[in-house]
PDB file of N, CA and C in Angstrom:
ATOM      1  N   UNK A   1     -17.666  -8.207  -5.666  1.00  0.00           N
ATOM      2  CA  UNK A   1     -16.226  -8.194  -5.859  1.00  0.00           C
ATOM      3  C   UNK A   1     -15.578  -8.809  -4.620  1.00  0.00           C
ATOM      4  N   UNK A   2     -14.959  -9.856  -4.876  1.00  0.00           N
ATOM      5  CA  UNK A   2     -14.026 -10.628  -3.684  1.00  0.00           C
ATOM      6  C   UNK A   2     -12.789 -10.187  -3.259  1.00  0.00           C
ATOM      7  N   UNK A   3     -12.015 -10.198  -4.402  1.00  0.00           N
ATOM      8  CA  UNK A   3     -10.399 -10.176  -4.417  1.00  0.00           C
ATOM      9  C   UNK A   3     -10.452  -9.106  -5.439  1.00  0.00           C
ATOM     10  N   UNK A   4      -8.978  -7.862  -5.097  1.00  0.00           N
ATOM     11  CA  UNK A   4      -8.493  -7.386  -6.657  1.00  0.00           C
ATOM     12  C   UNK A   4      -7.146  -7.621  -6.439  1.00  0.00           C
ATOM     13  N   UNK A   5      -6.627  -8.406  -8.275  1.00  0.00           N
ATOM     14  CA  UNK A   5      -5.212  -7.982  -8.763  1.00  0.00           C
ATOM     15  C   UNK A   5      -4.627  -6.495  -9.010  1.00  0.00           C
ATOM     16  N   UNK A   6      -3.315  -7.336  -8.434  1.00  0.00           N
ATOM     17  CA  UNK A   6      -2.503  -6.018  -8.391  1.00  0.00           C
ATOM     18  C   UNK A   6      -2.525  -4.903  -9.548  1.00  0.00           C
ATOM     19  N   UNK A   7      -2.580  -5.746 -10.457  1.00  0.00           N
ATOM     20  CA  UNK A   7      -2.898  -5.399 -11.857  1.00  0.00           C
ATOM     21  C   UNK A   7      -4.531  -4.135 -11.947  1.00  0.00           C
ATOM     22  N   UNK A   8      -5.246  -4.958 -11.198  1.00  0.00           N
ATOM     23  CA  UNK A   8      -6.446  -3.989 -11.410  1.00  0.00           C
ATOM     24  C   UNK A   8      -6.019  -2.797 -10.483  1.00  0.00           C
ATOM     25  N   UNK A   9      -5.634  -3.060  -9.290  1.00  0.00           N
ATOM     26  CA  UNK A   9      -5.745  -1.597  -8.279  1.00  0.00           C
ATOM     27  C   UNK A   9      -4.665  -0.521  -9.061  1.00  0.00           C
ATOM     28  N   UNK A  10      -4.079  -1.350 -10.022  1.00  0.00           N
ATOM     29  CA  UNK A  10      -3.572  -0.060 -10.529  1.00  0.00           C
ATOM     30  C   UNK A  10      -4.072   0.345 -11.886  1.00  0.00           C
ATOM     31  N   UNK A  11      -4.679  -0.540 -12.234  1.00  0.00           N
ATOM     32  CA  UNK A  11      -5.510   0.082 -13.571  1.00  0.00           C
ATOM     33  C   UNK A  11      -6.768   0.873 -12.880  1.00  0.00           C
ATOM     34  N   UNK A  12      -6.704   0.930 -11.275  1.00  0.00           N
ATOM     35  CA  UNK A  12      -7.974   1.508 -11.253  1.00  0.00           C
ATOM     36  C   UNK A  12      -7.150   2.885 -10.602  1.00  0.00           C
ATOM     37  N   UNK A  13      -5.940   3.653 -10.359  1.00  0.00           N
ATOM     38  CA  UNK A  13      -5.567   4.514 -10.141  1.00  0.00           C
ATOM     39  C   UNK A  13      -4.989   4.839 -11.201  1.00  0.00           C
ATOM     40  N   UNK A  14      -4.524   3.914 -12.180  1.00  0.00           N
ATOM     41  CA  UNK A  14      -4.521   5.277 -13.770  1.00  0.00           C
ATOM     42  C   UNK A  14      -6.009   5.734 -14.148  1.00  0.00           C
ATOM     43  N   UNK A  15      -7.107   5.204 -14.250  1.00  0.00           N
ATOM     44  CA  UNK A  15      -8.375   5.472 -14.398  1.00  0.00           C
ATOM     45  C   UNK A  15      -8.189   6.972 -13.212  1.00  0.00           C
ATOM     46  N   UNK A  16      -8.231   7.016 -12.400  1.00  0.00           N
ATOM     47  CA  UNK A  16      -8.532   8.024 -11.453  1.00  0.00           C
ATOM     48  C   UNK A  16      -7.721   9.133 -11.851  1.00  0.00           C
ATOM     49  N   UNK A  17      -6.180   8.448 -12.175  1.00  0.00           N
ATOM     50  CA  UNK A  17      -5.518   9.302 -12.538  1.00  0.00           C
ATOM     51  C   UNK A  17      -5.818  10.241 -13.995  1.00  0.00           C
ATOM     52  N   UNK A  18      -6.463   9.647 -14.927  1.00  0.00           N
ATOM     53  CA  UNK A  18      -6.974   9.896 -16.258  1.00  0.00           C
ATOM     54  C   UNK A  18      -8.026  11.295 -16.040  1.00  0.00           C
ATOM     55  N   UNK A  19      -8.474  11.330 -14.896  1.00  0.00           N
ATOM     56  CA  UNK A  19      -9.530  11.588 -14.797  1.00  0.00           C
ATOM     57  C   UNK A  19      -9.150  12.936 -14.062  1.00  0.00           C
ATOM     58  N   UNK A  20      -8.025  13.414 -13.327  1.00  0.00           N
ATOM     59  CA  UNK A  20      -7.381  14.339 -12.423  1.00  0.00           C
ATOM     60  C   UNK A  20      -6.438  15.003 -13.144  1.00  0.00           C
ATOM     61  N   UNK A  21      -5.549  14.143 -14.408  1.00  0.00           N
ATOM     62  CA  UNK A  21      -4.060  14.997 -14.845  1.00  0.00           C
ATOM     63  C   UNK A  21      -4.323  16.108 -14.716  1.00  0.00           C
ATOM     64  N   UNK A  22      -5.106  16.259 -14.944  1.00  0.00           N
ATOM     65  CA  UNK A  22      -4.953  18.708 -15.594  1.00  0.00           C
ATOM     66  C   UNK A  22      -4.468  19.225 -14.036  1.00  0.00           C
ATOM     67  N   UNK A  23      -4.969  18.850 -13.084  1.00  0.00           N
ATOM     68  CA  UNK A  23      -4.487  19.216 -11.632  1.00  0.00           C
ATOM     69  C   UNK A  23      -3.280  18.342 -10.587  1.00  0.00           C
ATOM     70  N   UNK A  24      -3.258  16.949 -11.117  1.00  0.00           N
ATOM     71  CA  UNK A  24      -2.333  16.323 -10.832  1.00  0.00           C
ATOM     72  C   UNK A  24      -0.754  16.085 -11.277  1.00  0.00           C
ATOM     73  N   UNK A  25       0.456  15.853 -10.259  1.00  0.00           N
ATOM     74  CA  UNK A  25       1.760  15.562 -11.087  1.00  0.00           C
ATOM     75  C   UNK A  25       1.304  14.845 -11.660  1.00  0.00           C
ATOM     76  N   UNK A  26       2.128  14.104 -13.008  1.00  0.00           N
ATOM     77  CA  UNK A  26       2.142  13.163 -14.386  1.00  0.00           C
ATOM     78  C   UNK A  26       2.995  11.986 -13.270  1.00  0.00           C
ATOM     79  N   UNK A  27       2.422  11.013 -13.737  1.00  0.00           N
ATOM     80  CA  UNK A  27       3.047   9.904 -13.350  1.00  0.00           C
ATOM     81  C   UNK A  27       4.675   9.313 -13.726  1.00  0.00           C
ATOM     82  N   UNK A  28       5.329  10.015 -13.031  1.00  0.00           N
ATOM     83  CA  UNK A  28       6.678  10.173 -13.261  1.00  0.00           C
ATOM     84  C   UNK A  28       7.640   9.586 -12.347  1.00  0.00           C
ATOM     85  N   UNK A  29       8.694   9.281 -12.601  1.00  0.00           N
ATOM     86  CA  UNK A  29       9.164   8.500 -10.921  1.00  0.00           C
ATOM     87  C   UNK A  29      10.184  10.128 -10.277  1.00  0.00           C
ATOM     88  N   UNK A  30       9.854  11.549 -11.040  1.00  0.00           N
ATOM     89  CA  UNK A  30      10.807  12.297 -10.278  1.00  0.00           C
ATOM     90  C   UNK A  30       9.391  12.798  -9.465  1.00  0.00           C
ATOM     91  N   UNK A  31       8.321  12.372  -9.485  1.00  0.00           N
ATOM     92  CA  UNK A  31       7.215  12.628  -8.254  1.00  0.00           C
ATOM     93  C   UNK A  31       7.051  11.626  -7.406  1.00  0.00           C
ATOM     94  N   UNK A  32       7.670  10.738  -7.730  1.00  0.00           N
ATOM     95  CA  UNK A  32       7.620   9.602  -6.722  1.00  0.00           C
ATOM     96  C   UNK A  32       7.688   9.444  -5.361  1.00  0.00           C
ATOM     97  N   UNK A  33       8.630  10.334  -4.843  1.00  0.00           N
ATOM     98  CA  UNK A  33       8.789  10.631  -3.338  1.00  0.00           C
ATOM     99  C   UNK A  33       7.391  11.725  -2.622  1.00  0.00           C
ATOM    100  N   UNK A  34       7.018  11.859  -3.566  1.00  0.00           N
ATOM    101  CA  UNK A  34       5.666  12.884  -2.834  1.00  0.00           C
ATOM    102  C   UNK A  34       4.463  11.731  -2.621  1.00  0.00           C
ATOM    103  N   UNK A  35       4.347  10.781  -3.570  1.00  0.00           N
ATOM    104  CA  UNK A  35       3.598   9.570  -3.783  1.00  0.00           C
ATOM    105  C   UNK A  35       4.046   8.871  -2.062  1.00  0.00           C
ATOM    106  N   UNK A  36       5.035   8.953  -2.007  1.00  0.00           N
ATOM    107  CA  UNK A  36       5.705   8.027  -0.827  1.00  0.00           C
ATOM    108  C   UNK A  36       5.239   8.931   0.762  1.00  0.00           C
ATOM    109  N   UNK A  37       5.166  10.153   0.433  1.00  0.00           N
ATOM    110  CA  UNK A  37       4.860  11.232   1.680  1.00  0.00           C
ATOM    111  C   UNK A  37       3.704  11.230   1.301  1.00  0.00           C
ATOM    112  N   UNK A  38       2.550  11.257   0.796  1.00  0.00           N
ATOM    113  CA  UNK A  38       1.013  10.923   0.729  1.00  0.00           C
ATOM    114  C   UNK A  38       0.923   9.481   1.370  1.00  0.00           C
ATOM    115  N   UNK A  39       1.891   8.364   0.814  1.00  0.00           N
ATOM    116  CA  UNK A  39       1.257   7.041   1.714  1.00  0.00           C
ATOM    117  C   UNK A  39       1.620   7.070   3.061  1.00  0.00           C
ATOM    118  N   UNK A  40       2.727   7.588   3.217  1.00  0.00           N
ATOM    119  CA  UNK A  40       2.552   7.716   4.944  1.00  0.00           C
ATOM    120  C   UNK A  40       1.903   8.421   5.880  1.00  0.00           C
ATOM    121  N   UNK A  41       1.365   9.519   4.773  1.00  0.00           N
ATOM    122  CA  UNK A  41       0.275  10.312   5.700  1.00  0.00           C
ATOM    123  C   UNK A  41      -1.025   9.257   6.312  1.00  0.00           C
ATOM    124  N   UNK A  42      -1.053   8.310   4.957  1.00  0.00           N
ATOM    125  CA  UNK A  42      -2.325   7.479   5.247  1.00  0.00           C
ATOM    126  C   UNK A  42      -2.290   6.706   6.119  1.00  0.00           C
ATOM    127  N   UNK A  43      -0.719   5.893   6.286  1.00  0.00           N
ATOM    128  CA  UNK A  43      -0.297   5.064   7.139  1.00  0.00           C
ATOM    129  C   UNK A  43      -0.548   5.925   8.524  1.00  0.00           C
ATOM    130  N   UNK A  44      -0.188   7.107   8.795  1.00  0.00           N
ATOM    131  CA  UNK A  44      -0.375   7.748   9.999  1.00  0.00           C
ATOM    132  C   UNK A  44      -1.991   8.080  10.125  1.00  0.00           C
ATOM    133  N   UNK A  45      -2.534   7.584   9.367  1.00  0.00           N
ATOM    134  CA  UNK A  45      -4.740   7.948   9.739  1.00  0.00           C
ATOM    135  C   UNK A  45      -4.733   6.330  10.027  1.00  0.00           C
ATOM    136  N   UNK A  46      -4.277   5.254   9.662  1.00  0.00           N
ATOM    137  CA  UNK A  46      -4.651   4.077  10.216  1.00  0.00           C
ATOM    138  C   UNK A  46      -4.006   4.202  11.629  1.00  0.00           C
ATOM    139  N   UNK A  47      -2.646   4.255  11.758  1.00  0.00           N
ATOM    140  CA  UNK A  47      -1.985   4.512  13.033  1.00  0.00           C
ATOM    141  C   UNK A  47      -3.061   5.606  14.455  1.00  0.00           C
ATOM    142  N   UNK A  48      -3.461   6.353  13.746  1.00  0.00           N
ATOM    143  CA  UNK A  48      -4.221   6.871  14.464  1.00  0.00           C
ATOM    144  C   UNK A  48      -5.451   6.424  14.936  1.00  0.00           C
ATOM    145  N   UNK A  49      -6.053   5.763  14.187  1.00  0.00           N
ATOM    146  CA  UNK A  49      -7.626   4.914  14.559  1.00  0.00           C
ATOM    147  C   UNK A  49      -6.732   4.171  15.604  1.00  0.00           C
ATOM    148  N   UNK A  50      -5.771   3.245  15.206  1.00  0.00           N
ATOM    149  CA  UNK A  50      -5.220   2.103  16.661  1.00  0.00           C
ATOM    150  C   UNK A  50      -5.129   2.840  17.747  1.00  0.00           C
ATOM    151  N   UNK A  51      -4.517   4.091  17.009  1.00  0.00           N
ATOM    152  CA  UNK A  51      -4.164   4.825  18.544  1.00  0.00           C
ATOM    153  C   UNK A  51      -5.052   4.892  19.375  1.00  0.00           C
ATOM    154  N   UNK A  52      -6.655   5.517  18.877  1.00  0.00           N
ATOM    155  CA  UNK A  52      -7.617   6.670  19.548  1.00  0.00           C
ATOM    156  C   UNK A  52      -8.437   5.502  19.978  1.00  0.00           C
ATOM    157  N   UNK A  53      -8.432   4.416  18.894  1.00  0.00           N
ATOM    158  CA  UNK A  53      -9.950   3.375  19.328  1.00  0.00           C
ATOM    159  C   UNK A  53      -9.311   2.173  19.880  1.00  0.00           C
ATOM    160  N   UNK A  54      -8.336   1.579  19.729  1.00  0.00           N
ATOM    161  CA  UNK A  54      -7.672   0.685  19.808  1.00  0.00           C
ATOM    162  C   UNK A  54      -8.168  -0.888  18.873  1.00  0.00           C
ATOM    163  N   UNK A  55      -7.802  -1.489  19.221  1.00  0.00           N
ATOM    164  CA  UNK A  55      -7.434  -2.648  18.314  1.00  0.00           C
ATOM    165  C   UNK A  55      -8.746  -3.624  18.182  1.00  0.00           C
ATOM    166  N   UNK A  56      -9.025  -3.320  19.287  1.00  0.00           N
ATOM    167  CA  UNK A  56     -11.039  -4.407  19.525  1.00  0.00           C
ATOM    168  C   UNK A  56     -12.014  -3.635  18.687  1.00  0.00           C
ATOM    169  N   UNK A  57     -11.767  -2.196  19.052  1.00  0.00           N
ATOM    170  CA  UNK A  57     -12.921  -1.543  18.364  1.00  0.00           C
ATOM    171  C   UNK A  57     -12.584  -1.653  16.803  1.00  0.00           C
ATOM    172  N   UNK A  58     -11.110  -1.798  16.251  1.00  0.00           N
ATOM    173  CA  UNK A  58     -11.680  -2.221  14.732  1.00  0.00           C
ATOM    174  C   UNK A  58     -12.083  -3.522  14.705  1.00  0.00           C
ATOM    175  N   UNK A  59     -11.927  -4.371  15.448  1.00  0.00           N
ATOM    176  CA  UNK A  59     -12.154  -5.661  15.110  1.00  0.00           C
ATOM    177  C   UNK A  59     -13.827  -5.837  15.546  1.00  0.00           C
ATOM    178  N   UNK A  60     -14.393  -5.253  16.027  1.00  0.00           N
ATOM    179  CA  UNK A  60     -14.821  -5.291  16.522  1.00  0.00           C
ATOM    180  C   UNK A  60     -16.448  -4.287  16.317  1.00  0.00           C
ATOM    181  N   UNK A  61     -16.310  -3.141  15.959  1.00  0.00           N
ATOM    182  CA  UNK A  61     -17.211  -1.945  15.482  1.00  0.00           C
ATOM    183  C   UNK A  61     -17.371  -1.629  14.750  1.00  0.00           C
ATOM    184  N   UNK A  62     -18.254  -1.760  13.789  1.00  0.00           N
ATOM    185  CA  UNK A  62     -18.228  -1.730  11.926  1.00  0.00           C
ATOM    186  C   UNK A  62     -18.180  -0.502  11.646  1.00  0.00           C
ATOM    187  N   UNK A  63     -18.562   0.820  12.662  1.00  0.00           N
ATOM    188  CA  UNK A  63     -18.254   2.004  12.314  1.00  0.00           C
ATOM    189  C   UNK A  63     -16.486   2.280  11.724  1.00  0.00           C
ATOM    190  N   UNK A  64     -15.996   1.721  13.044  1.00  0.00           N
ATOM    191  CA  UNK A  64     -14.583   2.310  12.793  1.00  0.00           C
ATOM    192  C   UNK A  64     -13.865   1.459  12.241  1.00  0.00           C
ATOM    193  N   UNK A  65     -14.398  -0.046  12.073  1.00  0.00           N
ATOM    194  CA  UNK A  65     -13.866  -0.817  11.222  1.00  0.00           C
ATOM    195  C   UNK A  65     -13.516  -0.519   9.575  1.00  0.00           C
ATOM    196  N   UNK A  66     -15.156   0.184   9.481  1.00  0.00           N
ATOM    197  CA  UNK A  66     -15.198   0.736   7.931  1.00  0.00           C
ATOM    198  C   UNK A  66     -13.904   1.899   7.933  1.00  0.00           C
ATOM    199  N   UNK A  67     -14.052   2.887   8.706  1.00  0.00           N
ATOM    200  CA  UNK A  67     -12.900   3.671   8.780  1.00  0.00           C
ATOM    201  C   UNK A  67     -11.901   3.440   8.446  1.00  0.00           C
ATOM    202  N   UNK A  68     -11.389   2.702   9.479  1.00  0.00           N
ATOM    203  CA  UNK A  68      -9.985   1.834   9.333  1.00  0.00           C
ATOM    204  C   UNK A  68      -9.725   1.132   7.951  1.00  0.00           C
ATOM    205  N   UNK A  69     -10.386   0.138   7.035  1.00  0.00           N
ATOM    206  CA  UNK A  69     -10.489  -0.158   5.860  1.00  0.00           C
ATOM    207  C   UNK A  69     -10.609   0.930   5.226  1.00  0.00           C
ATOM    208  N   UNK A  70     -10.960   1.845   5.033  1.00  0.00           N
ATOM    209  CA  UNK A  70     -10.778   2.958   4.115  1.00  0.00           C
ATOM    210  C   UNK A  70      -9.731   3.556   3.700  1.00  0.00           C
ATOM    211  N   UNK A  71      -9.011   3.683   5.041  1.00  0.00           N
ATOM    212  CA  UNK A  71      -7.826   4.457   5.456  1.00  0.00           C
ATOM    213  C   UNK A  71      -6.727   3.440   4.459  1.00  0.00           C
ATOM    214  N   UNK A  72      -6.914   2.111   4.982  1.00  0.00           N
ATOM    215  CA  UNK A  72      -5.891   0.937   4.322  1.00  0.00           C
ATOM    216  C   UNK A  72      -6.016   1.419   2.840  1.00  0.00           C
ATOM    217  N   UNK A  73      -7.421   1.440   2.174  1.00  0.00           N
ATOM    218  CA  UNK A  73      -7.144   1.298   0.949  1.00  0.00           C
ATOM    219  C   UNK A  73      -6.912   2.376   0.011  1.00  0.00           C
ATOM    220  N   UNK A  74      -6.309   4.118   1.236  1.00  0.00           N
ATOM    221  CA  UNK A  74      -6.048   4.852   0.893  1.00  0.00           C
ATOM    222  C   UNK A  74      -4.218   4.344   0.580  1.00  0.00           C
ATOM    223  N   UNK A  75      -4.088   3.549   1.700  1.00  0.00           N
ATOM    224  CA  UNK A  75      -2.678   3.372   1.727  1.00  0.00           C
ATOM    225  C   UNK A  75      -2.115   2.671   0.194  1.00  0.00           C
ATOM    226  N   UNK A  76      -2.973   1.569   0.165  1.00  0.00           N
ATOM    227  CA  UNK A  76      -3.069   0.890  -0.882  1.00  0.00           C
ATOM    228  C   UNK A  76      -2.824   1.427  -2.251  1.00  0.00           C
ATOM    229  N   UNK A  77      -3.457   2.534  -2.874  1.00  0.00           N
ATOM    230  CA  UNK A  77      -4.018   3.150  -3.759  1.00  0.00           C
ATOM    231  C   UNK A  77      -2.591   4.030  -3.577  1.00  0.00           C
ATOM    232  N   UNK A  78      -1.923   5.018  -2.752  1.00  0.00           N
ATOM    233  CA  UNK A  78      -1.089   5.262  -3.038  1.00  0.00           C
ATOM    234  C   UNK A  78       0.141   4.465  -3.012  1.00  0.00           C
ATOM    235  N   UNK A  79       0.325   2.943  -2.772  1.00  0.00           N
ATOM    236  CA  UNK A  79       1.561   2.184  -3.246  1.00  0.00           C
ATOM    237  C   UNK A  79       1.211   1.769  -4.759  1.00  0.00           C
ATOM    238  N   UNK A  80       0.271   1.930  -5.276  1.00  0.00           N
ATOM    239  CA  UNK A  80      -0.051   1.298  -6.769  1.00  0.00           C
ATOM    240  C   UNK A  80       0.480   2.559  -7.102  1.00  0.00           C
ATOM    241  N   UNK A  81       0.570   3.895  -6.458  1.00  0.00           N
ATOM    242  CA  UNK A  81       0.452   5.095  -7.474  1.00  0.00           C
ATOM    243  C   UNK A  81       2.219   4.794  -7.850  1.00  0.00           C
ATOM    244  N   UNK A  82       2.754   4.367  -6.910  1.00  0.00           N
ATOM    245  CA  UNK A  82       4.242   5.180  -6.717  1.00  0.00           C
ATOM    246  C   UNK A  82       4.560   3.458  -7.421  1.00  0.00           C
ATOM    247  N   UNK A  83       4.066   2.513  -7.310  1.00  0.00           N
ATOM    248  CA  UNK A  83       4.375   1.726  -8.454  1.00  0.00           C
ATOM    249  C   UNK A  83       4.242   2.341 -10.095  1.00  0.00           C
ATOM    250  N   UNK A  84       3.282   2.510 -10.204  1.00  0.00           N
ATOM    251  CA  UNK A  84       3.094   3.336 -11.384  1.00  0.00           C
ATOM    252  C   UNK A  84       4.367   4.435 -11.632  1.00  0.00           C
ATOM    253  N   UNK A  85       4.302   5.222 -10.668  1.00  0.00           N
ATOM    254  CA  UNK A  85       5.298   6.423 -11.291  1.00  0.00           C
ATOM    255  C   UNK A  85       7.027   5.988 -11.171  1.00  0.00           C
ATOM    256  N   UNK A  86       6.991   4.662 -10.898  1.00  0.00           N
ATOM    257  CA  UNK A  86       8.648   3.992 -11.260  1.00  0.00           C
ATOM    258  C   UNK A  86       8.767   2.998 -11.743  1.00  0.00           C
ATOM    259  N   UNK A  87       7.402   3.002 -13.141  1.00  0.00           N
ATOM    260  CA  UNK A  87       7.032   1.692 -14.075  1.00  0.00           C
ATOM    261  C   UNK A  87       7.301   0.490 -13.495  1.00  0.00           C
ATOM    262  N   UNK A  88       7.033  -0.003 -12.070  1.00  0.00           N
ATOM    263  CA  UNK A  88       6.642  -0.933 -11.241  1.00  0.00           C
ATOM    264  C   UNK A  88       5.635  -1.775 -12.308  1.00  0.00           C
ATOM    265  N   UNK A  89       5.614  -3.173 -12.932  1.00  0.00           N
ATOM    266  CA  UNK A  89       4.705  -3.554 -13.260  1.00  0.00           C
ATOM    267  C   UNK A  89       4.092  -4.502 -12.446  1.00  0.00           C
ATOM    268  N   UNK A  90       2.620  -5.354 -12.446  1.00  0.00           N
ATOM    269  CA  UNK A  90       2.216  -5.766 -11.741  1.00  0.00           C
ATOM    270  C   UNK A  90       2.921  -7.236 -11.468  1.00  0.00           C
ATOM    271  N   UNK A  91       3.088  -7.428 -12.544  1.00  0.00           N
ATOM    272  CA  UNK A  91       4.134  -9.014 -12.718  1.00  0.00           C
ATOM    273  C   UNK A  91       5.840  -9.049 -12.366  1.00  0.00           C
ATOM    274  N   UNK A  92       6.151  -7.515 -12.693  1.00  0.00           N
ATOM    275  CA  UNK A  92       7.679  -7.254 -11.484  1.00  0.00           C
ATOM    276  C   UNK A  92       7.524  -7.039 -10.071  1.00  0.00           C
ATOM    277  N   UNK A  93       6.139  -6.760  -9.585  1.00  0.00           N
ATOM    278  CA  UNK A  93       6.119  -6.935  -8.213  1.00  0.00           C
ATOM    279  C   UNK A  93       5.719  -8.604  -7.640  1.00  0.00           C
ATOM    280  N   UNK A  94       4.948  -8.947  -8.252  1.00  0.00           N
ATOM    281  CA  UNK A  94       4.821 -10.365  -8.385  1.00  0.00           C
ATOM    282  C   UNK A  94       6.014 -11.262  -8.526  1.00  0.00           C
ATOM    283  N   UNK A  95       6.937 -10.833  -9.102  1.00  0.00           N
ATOM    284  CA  UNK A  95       7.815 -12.002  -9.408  1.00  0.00           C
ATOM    285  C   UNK A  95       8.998 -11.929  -7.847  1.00  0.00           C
ATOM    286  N   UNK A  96       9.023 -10.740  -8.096  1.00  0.00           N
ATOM    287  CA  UNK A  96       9.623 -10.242  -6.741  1.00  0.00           C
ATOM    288  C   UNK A  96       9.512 -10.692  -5.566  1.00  0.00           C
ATOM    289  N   UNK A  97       7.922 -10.254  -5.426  1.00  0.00           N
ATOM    290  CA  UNK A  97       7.388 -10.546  -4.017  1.00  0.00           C
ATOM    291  C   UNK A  97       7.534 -12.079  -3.996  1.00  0.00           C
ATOM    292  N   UNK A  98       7.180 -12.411  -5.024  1.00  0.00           N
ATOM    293  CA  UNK A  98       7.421 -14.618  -4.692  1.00  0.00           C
ATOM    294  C   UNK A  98       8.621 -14.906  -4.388  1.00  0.00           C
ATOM    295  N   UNK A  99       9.636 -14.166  -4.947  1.00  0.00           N
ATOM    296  CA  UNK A  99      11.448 -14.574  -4.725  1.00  0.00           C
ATOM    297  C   UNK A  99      11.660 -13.979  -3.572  1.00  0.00           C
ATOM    298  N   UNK A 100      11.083 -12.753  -2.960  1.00  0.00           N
ATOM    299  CA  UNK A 100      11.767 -12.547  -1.736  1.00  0.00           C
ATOM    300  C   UNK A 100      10.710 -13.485  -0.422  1.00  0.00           C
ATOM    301  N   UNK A 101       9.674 -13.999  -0.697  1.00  0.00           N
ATOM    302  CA  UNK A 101       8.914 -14.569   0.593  1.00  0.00           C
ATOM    303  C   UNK A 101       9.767 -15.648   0.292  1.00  0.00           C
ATOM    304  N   UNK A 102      10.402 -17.043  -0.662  1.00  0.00           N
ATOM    305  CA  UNK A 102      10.910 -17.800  -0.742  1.00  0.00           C
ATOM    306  C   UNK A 102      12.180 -17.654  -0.226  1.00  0.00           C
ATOM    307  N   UNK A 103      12.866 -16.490   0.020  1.00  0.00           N
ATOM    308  CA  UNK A 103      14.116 -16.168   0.520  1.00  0.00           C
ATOM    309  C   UNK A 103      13.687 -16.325   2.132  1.00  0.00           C
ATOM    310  N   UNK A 104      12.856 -15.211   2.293  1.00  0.00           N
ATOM    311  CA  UNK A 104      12.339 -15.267   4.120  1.00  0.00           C
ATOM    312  C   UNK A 104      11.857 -16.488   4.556  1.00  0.00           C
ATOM    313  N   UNK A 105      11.203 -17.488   3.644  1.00  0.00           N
ATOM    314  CA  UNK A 105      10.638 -18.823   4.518  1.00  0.00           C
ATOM    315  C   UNK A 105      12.293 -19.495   4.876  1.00  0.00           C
ATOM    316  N   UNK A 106      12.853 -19.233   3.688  1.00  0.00           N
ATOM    317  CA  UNK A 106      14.358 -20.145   4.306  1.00  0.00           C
ATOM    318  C   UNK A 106      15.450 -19.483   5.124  1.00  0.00           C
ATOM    319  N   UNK A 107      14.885 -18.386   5.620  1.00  0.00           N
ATOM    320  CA  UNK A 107      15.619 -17.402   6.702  1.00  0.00           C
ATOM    321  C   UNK A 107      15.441 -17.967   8.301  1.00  0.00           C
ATOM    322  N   UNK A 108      17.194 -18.332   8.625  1.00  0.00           N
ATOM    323  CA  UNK A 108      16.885 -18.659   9.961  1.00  0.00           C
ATOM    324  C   UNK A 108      16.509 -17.035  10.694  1.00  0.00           C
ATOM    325  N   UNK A 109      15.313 -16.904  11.029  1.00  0.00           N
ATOM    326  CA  UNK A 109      15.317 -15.046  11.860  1.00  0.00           C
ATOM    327  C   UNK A 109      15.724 -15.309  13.369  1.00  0.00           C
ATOM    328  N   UNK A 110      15.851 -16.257  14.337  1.00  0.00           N
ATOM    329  CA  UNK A 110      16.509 -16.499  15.304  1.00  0.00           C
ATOM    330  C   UNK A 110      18.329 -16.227  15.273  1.00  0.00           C
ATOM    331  N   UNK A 111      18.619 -17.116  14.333  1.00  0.00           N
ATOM    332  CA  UNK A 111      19.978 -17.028  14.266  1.00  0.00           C
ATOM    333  C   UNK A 111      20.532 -15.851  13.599  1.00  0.00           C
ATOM    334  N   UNK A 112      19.567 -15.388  13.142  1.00  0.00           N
ATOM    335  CA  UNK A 112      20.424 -14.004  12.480  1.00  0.00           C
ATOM    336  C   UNK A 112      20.259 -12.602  13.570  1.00  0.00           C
ATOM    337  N   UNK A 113      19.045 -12.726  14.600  1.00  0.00           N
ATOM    338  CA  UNK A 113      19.135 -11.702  15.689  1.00  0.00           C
ATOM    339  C   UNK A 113      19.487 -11.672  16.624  1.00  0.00           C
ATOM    340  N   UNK A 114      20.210 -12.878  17.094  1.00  0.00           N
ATOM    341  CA  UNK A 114      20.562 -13.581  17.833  1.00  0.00           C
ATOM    342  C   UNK A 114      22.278 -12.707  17.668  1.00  0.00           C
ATOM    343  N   UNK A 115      22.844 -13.030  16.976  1.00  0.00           N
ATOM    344  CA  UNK A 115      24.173 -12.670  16.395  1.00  0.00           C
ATOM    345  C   UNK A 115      24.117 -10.769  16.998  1.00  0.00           C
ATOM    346  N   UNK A 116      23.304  -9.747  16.754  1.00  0.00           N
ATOM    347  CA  UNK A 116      22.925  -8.776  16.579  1.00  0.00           C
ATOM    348  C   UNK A 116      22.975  -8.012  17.741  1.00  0.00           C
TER     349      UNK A 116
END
């Protein structure tokens, strides 16, 4: 496996999810904000590897490298979730994400922080 679509990482957390409902919230967007406080917990276990090992040793040490990738694709896995629970589809984040990087390539970011 090389690459996954957005499309799959979230067909692969309804699968997980399929597999948990009886103990899990329902994929709802009024759970959505708990979805959002689970990904930052994760964001704070990657933050923490930079912290403790610093930046060579992931680049650098396949132990904590693997770590560190894990951690990401905990992060990962909960932005597909909280896509999911606010019928985020994979092609509305897609269409999105292309219209807003086309907005930022034609963003002067000098002249606008500059002003600031």
């Amino acid at each position: 496996m090389n690459d996954l679509k957005i499309s799959e990482i979230m067909k692969m957390q309804e699968d997980l999810f399929e597999l948990n409902k009886k103990n899990w919230n329902p994929l709802e967007s009024e759970y959505g904000k708990d979805s959002f406080l689970w990904m930052i917990e994760e964001i704070g276990e990657c933050i923490a590897i930079i912290k403790k090992k610093g930046h060579d040793e992931i680049v650098n040490n396949l132990d904590v490298r693997n770590h560190f990738v894990e951690e990401m694709a905990d992060v990962l896995m909960y932005y597909s979730q909280i896509l999911l629970r606010f019928g985020i589809s994979a092609e509305e984040l897609a269409e999105t994400t292309f219209a807003k990087h086309q907005k930022n390539i034609n963003r002067n970011y000098q002249k606008e922080y500059m002003n600031k």
